[in-house]
Protein backbone atom coordinates (compact mmCIF):
# COMPACT_ATOMS: atom_id res chain seq x y z
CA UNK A 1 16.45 -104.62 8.64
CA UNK A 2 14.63 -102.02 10.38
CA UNK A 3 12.33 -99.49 8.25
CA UNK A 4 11.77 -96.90 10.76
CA UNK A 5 9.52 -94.79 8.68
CA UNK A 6 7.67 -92.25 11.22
CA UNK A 7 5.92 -90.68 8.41
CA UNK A 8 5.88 -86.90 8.19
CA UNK A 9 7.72 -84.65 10.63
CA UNK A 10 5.37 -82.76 12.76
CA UNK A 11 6.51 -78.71 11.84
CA UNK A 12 4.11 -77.88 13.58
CA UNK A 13 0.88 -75.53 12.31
CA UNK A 14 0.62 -74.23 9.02
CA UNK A 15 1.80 -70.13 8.53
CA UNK A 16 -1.49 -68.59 8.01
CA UNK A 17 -0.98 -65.75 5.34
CA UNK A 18 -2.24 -62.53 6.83
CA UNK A 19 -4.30 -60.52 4.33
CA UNK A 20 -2.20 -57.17 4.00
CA UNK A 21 -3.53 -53.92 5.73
CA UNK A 22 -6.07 -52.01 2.79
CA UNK A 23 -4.74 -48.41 2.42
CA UNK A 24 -7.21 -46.14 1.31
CA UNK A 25 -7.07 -45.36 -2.54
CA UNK A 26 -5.55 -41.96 -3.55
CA UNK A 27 -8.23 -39.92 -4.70
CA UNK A 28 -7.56 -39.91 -9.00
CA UNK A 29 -4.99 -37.45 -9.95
CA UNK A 30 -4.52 -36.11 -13.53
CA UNK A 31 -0.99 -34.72 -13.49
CA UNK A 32 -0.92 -33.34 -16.65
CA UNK A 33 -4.74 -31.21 -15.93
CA UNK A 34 -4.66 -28.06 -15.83
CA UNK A 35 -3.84 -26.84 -12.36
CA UNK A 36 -3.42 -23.24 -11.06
CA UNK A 37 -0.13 -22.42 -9.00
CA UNK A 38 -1.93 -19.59 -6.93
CA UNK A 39 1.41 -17.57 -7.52
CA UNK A 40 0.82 -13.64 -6.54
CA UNK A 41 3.26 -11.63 -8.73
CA UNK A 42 4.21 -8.21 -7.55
CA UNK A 43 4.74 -5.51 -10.11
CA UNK A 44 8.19 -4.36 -10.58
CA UNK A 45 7.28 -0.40 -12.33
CA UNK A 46 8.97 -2.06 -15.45
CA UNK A 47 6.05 -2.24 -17.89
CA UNK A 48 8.48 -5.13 -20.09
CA UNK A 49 9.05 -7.49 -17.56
CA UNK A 50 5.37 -6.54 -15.82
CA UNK A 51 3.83 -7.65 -19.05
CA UNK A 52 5.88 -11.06 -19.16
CA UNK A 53 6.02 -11.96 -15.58
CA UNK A 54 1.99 -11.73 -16.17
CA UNK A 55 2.81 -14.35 -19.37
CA UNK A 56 3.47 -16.67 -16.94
CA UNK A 57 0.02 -17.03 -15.57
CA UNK A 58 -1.30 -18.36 -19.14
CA UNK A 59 0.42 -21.78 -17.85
CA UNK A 60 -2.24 -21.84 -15.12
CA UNK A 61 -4.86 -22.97 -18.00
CA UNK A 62 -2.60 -25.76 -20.44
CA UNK A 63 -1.75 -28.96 -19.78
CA UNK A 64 1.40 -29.54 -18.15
CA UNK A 65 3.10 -30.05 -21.29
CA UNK A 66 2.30 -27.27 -22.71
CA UNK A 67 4.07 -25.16 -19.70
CA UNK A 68 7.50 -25.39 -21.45
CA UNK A 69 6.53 -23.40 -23.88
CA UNK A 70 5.15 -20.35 -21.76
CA UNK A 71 8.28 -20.37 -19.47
CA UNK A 72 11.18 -20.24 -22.72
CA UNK A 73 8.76 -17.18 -23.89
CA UNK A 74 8.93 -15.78 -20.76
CA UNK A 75 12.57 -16.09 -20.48
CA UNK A 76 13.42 -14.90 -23.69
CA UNK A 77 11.33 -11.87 -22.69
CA UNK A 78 13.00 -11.30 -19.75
CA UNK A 79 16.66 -11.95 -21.25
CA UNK A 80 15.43 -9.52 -23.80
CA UNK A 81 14.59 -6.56 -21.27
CA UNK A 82 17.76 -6.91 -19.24
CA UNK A 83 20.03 -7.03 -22.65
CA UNK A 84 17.87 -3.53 -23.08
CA UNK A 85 18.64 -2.09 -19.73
CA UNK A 86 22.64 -3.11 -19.80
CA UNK A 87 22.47 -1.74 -23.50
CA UNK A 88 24.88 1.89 -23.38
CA UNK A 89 24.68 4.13 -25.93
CA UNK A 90 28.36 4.32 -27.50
CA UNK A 91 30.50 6.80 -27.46
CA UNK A 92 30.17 10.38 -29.53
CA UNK A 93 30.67 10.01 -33.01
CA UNK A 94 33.73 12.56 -33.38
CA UNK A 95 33.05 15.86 -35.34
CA UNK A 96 34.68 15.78 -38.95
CA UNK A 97 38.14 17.82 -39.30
CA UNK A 98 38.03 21.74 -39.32
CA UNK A 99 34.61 22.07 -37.89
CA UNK A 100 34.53 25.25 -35.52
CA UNK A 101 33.92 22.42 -32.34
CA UNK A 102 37.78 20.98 -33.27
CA UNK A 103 39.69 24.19 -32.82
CA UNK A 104 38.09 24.78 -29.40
CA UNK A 105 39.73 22.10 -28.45
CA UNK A 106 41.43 22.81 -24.35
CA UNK A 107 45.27 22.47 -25.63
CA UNK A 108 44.77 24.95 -28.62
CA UNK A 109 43.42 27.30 -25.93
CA UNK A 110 46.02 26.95 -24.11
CA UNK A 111 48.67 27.54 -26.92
CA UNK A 112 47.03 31.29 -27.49
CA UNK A 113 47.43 32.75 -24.05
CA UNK A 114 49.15 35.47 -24.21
């Protein structure tokens, strides 16, 4: 009987862990601070939407969370306006029967030519 123990298999060296690169640390970041966009907004000569689009830059000074509630004011003000400006007045109310407009009417001129 032959015990051919050799004892332990040569793997060679241990892997050596290498100690992973150090990224710098982001500098801190509150993301729901206060932050200013720096948006310029051009007037548009409408007063309505002026004053609204203006609205918008009370969001520069709340939290982000409380932005949501600046922009659905803004946009109901500025669904508002254009309902205003697509708003047509209706058509004339008609002039009650035997009023002096109703018999000037252009066929009843034309039926007294003589």
């Amino acid at each position: 009987m032959s015990d051919s123990y050799g004892g332990p298999q040569d793997l060679g060296p241990e892997p050596v862990e290498e100690p992973e690169p150090q990224v710098p640390a982001e500098p801190s970041y509150d993301p729901s601070g206060p932050a200013p966009l720096g948006v310029e907004r051009t007037p548009t000569g409408n007063a309505d939407v002026d004053s609204r689009l203006a609205r918008l830059g009370d969001a520069d000074h709340l939290a982000t969370d409380g932005h949501i509630e600046v922009y659905e004011d803004v946009h109901r003000g500025l669904r508002d306006a254009l309902t205003a400006l697509d708003a047509r007045p209706g058509p004339p109310v008609p002039s009650p029967a035997g009023s002096p407009s109703s018999s000037s009417s252009p066929s009843s001129s034309y039926d007294n030519r003589s």
